[in-house]
N, C-alpha and C. Protein backbone atom coordinates (compact mmCIF):
# COMPACT_ATOMS: atom_id res chain seq x y z
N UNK A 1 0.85 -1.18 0.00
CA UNK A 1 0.00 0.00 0.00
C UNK A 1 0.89 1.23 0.00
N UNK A 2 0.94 2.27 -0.67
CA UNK A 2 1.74 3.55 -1.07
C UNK A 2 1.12 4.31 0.04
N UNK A 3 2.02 5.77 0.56
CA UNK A 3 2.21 6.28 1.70
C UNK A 3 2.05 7.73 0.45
N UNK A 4 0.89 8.47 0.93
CA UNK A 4 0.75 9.49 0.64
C UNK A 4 1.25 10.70 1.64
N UNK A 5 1.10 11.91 1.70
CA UNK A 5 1.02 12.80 2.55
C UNK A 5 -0.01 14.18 2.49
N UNK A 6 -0.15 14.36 3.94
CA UNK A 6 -1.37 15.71 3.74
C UNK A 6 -0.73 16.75 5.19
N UNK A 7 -0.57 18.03 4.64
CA UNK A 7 -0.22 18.75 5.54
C UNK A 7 -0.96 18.79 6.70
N UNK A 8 -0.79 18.61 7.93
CA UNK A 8 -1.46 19.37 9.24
C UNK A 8 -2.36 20.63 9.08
N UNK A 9 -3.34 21.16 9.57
CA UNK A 9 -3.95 22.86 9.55
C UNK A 9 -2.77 22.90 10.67
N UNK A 10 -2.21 24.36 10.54
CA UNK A 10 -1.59 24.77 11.89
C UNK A 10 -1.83 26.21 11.96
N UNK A 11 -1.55 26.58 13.59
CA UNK A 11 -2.36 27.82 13.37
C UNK A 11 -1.16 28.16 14.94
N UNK A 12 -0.85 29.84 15.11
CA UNK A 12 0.18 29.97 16.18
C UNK A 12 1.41 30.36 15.29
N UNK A 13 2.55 30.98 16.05
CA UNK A 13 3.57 31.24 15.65
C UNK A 13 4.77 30.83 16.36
N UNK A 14 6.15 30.54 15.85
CA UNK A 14 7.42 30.17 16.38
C UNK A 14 7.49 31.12 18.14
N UNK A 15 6.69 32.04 18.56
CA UNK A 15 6.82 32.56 19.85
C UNK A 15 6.03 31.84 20.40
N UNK A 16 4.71 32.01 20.24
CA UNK A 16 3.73 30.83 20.98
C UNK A 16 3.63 29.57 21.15
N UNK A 17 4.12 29.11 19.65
CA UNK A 17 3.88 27.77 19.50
C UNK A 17 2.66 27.35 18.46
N UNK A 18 2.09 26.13 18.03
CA UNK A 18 1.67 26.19 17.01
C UNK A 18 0.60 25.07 17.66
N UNK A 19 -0.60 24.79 17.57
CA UNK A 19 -2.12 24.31 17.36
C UNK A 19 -1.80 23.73 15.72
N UNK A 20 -1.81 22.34 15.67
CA UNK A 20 -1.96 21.46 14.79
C UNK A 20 -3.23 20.14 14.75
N UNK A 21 -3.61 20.70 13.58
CA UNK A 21 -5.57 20.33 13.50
C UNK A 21 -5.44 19.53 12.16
N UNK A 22 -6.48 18.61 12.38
CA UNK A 22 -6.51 16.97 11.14
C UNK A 22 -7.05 18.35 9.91
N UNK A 23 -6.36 17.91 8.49
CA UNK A 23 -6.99 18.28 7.41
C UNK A 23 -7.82 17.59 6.75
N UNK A 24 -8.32 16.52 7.56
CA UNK A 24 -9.67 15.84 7.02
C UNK A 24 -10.33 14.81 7.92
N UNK A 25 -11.24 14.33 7.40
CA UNK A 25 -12.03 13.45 8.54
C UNK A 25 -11.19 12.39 8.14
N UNK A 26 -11.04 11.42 9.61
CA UNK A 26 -10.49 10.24 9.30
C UNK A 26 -10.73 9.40 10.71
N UNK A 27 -9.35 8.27 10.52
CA UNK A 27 -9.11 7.85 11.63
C UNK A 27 -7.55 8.40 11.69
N UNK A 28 -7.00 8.86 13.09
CA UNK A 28 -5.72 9.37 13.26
C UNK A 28 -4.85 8.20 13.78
N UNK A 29 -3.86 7.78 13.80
CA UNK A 29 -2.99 7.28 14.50
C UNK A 29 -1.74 7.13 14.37
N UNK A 30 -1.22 6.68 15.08
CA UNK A 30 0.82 7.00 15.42
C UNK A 30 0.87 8.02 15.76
N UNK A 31 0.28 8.36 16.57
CA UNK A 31 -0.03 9.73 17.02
C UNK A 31 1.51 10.12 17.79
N UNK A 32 2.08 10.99 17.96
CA UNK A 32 3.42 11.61 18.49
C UNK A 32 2.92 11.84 19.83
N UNK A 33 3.76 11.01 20.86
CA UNK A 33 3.72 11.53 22.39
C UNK A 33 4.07 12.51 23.10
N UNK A 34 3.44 13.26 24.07
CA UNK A 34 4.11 14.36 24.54
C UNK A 34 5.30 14.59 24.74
N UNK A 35 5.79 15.46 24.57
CA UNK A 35 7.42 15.32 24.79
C UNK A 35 8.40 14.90 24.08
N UNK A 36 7.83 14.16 22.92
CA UNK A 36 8.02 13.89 21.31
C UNK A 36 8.70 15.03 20.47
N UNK A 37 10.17 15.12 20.04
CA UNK A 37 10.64 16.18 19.40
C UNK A 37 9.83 16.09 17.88
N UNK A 38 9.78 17.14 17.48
CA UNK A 38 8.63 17.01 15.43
C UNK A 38 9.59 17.99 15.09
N UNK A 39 9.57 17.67 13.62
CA UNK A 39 10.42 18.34 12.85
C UNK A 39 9.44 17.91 11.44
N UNK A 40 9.50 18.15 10.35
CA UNK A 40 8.47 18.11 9.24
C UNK A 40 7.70 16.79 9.33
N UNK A 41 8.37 15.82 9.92
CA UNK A 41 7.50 14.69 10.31
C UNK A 41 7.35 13.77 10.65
N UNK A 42 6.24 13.05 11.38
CA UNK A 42 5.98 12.69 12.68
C UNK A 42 4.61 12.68 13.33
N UNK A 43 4.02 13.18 12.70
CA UNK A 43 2.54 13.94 13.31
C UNK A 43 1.60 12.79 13.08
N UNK A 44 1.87 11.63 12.60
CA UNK A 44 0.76 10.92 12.78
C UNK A 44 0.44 10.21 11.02
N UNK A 45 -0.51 9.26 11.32
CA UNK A 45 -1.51 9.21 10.02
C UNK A 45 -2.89 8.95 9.56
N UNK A 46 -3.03 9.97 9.08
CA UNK A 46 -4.75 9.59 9.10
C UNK A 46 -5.35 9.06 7.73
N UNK A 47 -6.23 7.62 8.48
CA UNK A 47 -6.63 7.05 7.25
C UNK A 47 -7.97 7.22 6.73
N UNK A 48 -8.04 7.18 5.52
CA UNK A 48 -9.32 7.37 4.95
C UNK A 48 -9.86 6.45 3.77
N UNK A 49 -11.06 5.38 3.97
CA UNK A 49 -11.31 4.75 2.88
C UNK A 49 -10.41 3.62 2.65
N UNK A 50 -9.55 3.15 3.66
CA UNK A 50 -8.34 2.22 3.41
C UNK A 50 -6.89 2.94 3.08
N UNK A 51 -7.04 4.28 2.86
CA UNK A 51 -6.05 4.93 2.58
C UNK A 51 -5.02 5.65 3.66
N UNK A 52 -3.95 5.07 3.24
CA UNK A 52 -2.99 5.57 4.82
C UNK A 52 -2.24 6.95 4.34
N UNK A 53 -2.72 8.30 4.85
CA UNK A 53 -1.62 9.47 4.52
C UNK A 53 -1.17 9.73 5.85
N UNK A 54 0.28 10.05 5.33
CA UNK A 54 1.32 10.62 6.81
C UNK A 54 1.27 11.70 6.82
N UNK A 55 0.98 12.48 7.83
CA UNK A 55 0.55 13.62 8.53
C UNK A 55 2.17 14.30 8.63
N UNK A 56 2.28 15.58 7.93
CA UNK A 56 3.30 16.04 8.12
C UNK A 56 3.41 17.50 8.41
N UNK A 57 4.28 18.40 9.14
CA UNK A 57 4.16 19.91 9.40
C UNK A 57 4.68 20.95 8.81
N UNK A 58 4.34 21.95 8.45
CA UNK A 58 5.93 22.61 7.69
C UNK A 58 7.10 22.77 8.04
N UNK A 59 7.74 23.19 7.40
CA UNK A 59 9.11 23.36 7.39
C UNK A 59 9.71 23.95 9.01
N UNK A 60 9.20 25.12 9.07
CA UNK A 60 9.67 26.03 10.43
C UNK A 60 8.48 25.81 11.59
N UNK A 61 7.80 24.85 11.35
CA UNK A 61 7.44 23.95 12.76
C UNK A 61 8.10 23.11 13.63
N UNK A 62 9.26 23.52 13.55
CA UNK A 62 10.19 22.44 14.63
C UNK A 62 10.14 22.76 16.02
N UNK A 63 9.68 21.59 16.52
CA UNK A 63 9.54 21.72 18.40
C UNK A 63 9.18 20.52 18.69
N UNK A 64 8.27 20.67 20.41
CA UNK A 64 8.38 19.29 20.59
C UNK A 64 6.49 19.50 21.17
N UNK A 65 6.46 18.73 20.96
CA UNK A 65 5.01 17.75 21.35
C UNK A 65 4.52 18.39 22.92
N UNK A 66 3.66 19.60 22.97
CA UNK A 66 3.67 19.90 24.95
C UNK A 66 1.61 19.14 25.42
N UNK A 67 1.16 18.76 24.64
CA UNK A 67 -0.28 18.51 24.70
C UNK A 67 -0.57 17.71 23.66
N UNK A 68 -0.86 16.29 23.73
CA UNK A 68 -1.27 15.33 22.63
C UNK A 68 -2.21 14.10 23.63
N UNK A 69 -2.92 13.36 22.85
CA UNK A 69 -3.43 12.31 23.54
C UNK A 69 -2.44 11.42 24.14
N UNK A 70 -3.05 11.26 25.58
CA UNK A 70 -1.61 10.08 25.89
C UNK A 70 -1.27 9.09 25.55
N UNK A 71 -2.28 8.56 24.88
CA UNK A 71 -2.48 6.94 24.71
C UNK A 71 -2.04 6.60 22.57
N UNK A 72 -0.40 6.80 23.10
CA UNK A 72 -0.66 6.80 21.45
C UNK A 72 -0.51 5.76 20.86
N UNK A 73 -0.84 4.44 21.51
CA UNK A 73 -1.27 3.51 20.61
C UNK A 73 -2.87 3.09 20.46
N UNK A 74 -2.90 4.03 20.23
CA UNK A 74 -4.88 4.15 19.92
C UNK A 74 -4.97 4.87 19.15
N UNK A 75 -6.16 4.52 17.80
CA UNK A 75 -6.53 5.32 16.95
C UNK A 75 -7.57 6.37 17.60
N UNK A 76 -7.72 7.31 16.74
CA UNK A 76 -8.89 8.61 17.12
C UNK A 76 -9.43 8.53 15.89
N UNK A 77 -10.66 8.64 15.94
CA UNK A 77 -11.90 9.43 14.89
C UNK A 77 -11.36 10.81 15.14
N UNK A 78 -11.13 11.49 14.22
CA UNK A 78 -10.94 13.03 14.11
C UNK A 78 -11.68 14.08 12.61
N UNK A 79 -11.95 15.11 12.73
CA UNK A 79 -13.08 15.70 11.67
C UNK A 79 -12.24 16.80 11.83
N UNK A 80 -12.67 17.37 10.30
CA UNK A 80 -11.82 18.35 9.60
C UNK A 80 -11.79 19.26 10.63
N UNK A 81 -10.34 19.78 10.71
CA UNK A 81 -10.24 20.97 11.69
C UNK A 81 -10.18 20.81 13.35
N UNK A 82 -9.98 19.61 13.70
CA UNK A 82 -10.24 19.21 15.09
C UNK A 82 -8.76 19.21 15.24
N UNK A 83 -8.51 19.42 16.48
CA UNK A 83 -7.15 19.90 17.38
C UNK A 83 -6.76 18.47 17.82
N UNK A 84 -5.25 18.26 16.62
CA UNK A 84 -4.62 17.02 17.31
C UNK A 84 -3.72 17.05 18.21
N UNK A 85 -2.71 17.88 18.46
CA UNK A 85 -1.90 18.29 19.38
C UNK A 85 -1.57 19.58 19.52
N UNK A 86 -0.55 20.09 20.38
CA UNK A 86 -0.01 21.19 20.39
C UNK A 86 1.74 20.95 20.58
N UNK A 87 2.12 22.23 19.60
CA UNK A 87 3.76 22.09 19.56
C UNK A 87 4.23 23.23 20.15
N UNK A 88 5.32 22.88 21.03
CA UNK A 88 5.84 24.09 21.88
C UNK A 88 7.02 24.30 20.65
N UNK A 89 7.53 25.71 20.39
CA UNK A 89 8.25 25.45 19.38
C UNK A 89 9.77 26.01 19.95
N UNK A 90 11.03 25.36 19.17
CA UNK A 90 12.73 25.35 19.98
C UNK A 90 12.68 27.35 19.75
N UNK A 91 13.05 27.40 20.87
CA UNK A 91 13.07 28.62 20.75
C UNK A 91 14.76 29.15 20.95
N UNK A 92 15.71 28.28 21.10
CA UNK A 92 17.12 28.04 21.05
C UNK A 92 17.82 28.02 19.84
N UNK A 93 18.27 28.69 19.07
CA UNK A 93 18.59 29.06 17.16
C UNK A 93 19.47 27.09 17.67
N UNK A 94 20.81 26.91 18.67
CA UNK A 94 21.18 26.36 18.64
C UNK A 94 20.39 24.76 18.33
N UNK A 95 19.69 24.55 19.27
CA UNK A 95 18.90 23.85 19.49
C UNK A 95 18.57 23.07 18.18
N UNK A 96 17.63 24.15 17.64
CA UNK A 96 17.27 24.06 16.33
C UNK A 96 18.27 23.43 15.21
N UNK A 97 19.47 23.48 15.28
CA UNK A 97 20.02 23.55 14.48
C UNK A 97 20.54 21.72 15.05
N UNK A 98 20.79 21.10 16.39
CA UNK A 98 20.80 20.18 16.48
C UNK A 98 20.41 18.79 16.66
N UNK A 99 18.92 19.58 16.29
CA UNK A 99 17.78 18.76 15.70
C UNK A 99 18.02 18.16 14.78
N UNK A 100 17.95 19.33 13.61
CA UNK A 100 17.98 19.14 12.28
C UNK A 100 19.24 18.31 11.83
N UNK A 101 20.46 18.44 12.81
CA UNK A 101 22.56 18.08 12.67
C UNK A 101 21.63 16.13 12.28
N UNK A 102 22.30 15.85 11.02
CA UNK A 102 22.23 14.43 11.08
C UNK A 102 22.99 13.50 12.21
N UNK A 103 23.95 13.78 12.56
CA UNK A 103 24.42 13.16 13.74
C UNK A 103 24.31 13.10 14.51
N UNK A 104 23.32 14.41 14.98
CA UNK A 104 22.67 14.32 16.30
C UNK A 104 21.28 13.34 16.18
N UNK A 105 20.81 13.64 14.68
CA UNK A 105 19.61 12.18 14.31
C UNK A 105 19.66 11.06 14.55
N UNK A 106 21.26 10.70 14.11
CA UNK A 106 21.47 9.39 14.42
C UNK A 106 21.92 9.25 16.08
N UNK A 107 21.79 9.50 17.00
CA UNK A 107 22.30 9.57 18.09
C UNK A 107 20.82 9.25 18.88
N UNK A 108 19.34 9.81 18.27
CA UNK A 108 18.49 9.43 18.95
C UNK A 108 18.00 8.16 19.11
N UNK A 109 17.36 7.69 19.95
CA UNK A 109 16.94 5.59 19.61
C UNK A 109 15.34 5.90 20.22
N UNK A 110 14.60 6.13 18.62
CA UNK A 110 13.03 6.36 18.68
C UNK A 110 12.82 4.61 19.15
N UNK A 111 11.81 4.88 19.52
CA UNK A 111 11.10 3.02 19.82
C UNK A 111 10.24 3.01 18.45
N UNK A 112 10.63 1.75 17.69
CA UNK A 112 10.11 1.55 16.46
C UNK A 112 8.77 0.19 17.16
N UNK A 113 7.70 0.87 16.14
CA UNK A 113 6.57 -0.51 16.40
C UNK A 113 5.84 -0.94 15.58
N UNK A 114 5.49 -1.79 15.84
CA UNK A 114 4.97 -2.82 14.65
C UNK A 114 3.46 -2.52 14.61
N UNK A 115 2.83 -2.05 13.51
CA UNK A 115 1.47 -1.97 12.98
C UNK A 115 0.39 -2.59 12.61
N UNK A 116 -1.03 -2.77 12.81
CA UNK A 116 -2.11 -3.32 12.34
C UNK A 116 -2.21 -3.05 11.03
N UNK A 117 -2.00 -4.47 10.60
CA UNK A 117 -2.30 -4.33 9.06
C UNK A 117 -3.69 -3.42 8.58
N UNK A 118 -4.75 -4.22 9.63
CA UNK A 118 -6.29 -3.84 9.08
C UNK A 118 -7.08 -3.83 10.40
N UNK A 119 -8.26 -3.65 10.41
CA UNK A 119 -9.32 -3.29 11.62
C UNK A 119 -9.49 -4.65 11.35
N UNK A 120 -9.79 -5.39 12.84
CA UNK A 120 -10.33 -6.57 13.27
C UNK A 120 -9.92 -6.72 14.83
N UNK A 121 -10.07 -7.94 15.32
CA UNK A 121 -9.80 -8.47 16.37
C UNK A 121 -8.27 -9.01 16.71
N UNK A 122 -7.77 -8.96 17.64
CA UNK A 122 -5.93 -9.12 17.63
C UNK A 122 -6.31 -10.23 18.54
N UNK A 123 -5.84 -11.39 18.23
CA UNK A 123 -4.91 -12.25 19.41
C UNK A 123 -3.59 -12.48 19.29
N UNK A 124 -3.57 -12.70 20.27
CA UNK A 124 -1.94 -13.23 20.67
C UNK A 124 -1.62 -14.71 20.91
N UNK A 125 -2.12 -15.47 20.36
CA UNK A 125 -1.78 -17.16 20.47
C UNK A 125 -2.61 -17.35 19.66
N UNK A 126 -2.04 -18.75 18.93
CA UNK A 126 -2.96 -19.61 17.87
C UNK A 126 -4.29 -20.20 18.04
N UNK A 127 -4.14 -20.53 19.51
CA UNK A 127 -5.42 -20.88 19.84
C UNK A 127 -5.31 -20.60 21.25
N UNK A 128 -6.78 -20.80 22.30
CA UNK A 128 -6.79 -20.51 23.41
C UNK A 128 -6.33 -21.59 24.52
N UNK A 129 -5.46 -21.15 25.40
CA UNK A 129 -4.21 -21.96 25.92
C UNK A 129 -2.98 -22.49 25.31
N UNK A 130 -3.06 -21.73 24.04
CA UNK A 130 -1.94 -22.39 23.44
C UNK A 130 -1.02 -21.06 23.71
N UNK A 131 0.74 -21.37 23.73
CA UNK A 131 1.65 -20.20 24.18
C UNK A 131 1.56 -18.79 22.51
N UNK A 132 2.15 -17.93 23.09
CA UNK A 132 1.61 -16.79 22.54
C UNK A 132 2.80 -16.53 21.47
N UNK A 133 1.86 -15.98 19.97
CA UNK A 133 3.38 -16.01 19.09
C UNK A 133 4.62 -15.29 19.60
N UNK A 134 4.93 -14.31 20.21
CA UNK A 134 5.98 -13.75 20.74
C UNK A 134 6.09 -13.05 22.24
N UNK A 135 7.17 -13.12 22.74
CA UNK A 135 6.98 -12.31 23.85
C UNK A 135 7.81 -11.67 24.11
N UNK A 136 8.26 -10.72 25.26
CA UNK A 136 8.70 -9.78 25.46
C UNK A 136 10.42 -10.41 25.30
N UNK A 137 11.32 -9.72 24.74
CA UNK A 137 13.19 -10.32 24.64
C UNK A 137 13.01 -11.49 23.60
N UNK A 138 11.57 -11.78 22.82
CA UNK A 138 12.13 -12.73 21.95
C UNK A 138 12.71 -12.30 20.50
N UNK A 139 13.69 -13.18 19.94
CA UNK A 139 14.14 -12.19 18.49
C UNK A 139 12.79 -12.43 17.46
N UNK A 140 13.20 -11.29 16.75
CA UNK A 140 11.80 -11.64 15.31
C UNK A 140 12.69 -11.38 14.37
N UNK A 141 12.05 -12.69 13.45
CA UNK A 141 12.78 -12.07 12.03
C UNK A 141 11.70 -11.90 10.94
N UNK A 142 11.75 -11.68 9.68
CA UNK A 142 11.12 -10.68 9.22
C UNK A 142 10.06 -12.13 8.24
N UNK A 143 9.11 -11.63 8.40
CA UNK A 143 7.90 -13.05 8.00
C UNK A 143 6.84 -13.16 9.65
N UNK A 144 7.88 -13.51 10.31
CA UNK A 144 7.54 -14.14 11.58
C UNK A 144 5.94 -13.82 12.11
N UNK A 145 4.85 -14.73 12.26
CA UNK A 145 3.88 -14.20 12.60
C UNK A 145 3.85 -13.75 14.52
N UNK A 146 3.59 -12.20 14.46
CA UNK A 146 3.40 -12.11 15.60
C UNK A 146 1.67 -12.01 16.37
N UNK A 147 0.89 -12.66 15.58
CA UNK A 147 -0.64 -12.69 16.26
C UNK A 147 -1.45 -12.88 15.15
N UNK A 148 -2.96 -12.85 15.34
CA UNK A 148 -3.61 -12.72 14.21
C UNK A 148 -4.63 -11.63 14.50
N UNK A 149 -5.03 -10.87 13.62
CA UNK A 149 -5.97 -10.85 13.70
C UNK A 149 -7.86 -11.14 12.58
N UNK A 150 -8.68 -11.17 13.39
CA UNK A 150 -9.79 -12.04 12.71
C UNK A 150 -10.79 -11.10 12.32
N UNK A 151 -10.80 -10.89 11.07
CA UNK A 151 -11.83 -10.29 10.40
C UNK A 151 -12.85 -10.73 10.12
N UNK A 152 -14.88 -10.69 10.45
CA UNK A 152 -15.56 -11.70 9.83
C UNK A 152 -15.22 -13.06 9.99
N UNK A 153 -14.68 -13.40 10.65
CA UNK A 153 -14.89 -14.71 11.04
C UNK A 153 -13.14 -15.54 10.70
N UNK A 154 -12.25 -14.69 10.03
CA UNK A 154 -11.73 -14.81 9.13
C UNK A 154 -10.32 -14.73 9.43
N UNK A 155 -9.25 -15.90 10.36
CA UNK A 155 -7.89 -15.42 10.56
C UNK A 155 -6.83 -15.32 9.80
N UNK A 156 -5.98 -13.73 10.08
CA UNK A 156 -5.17 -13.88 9.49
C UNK A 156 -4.09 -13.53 10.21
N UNK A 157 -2.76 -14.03 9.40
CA UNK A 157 -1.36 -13.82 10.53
C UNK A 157 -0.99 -12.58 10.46
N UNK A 158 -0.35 -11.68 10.93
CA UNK A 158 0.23 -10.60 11.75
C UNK A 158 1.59 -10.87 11.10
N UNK A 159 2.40 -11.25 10.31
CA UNK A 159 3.84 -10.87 10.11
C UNK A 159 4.53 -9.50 10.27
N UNK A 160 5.60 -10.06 11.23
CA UNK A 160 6.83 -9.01 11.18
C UNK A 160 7.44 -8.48 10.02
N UNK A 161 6.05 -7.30 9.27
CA UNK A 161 6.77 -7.23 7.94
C UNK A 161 6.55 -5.71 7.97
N UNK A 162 6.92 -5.13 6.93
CA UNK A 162 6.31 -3.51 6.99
C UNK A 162 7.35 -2.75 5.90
N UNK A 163 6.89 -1.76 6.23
CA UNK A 163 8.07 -0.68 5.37
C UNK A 163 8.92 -0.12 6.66
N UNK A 164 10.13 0.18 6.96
CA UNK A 164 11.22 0.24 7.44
C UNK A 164 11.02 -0.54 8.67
N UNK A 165 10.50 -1.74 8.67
CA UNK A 165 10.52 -3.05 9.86
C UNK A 165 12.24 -3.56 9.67
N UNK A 166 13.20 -4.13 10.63
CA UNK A 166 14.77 -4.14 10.09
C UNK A 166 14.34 -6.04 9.72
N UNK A 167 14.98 -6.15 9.47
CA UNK A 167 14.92 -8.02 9.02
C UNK A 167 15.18 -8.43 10.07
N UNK A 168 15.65 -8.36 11.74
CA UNK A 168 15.56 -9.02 12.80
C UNK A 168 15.38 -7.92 13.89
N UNK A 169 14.77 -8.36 15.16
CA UNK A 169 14.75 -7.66 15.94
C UNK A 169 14.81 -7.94 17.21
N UNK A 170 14.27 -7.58 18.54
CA UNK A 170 13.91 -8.47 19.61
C UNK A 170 12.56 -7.27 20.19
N UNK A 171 11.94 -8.40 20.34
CA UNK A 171 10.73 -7.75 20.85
C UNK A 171 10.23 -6.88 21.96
N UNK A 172 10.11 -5.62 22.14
CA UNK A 172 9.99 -5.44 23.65
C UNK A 172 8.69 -5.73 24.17
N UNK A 173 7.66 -4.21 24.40
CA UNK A 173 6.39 -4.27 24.97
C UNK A 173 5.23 -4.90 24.10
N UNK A 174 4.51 -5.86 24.50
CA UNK A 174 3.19 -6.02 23.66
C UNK A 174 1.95 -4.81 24.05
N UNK A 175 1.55 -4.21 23.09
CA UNK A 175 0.85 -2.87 23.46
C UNK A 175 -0.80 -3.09 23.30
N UNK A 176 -1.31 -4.09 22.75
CA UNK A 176 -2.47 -5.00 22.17
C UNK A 176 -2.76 -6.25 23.24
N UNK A 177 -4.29 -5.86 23.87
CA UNK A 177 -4.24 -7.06 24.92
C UNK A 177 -4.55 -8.12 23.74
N UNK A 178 -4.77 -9.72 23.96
CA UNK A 178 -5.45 -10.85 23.75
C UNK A 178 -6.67 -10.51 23.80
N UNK A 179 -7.29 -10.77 22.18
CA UNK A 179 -8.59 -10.24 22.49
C UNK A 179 -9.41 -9.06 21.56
N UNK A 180 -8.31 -8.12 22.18
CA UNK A 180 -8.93 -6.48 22.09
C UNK A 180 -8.74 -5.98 20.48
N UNK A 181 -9.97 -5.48 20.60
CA UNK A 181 -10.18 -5.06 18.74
C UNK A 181 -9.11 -3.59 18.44
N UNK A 182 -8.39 -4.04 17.57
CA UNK A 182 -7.77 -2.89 16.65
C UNK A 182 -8.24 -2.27 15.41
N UNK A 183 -7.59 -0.88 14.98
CA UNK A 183 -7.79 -1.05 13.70
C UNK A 183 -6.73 -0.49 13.08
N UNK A 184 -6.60 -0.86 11.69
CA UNK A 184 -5.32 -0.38 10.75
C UNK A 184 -4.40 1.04 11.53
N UNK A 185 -3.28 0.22 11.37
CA UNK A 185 -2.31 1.59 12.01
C UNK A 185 -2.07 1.63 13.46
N UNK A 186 -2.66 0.62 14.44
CA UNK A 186 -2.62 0.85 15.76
C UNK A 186 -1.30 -0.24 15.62
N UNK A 187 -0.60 0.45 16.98
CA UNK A 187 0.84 -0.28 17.57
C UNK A 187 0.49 -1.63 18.04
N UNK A 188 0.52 -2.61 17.58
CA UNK A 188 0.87 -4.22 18.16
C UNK A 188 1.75 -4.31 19.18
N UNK A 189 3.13 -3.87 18.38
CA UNK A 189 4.32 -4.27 19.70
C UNK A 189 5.38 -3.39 19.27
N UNK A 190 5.98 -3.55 20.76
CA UNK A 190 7.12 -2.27 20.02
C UNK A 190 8.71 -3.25 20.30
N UNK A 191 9.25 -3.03 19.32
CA UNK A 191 10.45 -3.78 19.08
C UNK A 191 11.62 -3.09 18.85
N UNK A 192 12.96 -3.55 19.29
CA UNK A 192 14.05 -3.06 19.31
C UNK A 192 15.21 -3.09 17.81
N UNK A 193 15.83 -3.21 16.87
CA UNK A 193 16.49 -3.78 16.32
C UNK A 193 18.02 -4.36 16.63
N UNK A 194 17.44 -5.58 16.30
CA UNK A 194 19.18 -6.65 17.18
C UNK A 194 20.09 -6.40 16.82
């Protein structure tokens, strides 16, 4: 599935800070946690119709995340113009500038996580009492089913696959109880690369 993009509404200035609002009805998710540095992007993605666009900010929106939902492995229903977070913006020229320093990029260690393919039901084991496809310190390599979930009646596996998923990893938090209904784009598990 191809990765479109749609700007944020933003509204505020580099003194105040900036109010960043969905540019369309959707469902939101990967939502950026408080305290979350943003730089053009990061902000999330909202899907529409099966369609996944990544939510991105302009250029001289760089700051960090001071007011967002806490729970950001949960999707939101959100409608045009509704207030997804708020960005406090670097008000340090330096700062700014070691954001943007690639070496200081590579120096950060974001927690990468693994995604709902589609809306349905998530489990975590093949069957009930049977042990669970992965757990917390186990390695994954890239195929590997980590759950299913059941659409209509209908299971399917969960592979450790994606667009920038690494070909092995080790697993940390499972963020998805046994059970509990997801939908496209919500965090499964969050994993380390080995």
């Amino acid at each position: 599935m191809g990765r479109f993009t749609l700007d944020v509404l933003l509204e505020g200035d580099p003194a105040s800070g900036w109010v960043a609002r969905s540019p369309a009805v959707g469902v939101w998710s990967e939502i950026p946690a408080p305290g979350s540095a943003l730089d053009q992007t990061g902000a999330g993605v909202l899907t529409q119709a099966g369609r996944r666009y990544r939510l991105r900010l302009p250029a001289d929106a760089v700051g960090f995340v001071c007011e967002a939902p806490t729970d950001a492995r949960k999707s939101i229903d959100v409608e045009w113009g509704q207030e997804l977070f708020r960005v406090a913006a670097l008000t340090d020229e330096s700062a700014t500038r070691a954001w943007r320093d690639p070496e200081v990029e590579a120096e950060k260690t974001p927690t990468d996580v693994l995604v709902a393919p589609t809306d349905g039901v998530f489990y975590a084991r093949p069957s009930p009492g049977a042990p669970a496809f992965v757990s917390p310190g186990d390695t994954l390599t890239t195929g590997q089913p980590v759950g299913l979930i059941e659409v209509m009646k209908t299971f399917n596996h969960v592979p450790f696959a994606g667009p920038g998923v690494p070909a092995s990893a080790v697993t940390g938090e499972i963020l998805v109880a046994d059970g509990e209904e997801v939908r496209a784009g919500d965090a499964i598990l969050r994993y380390e690369p080995a």
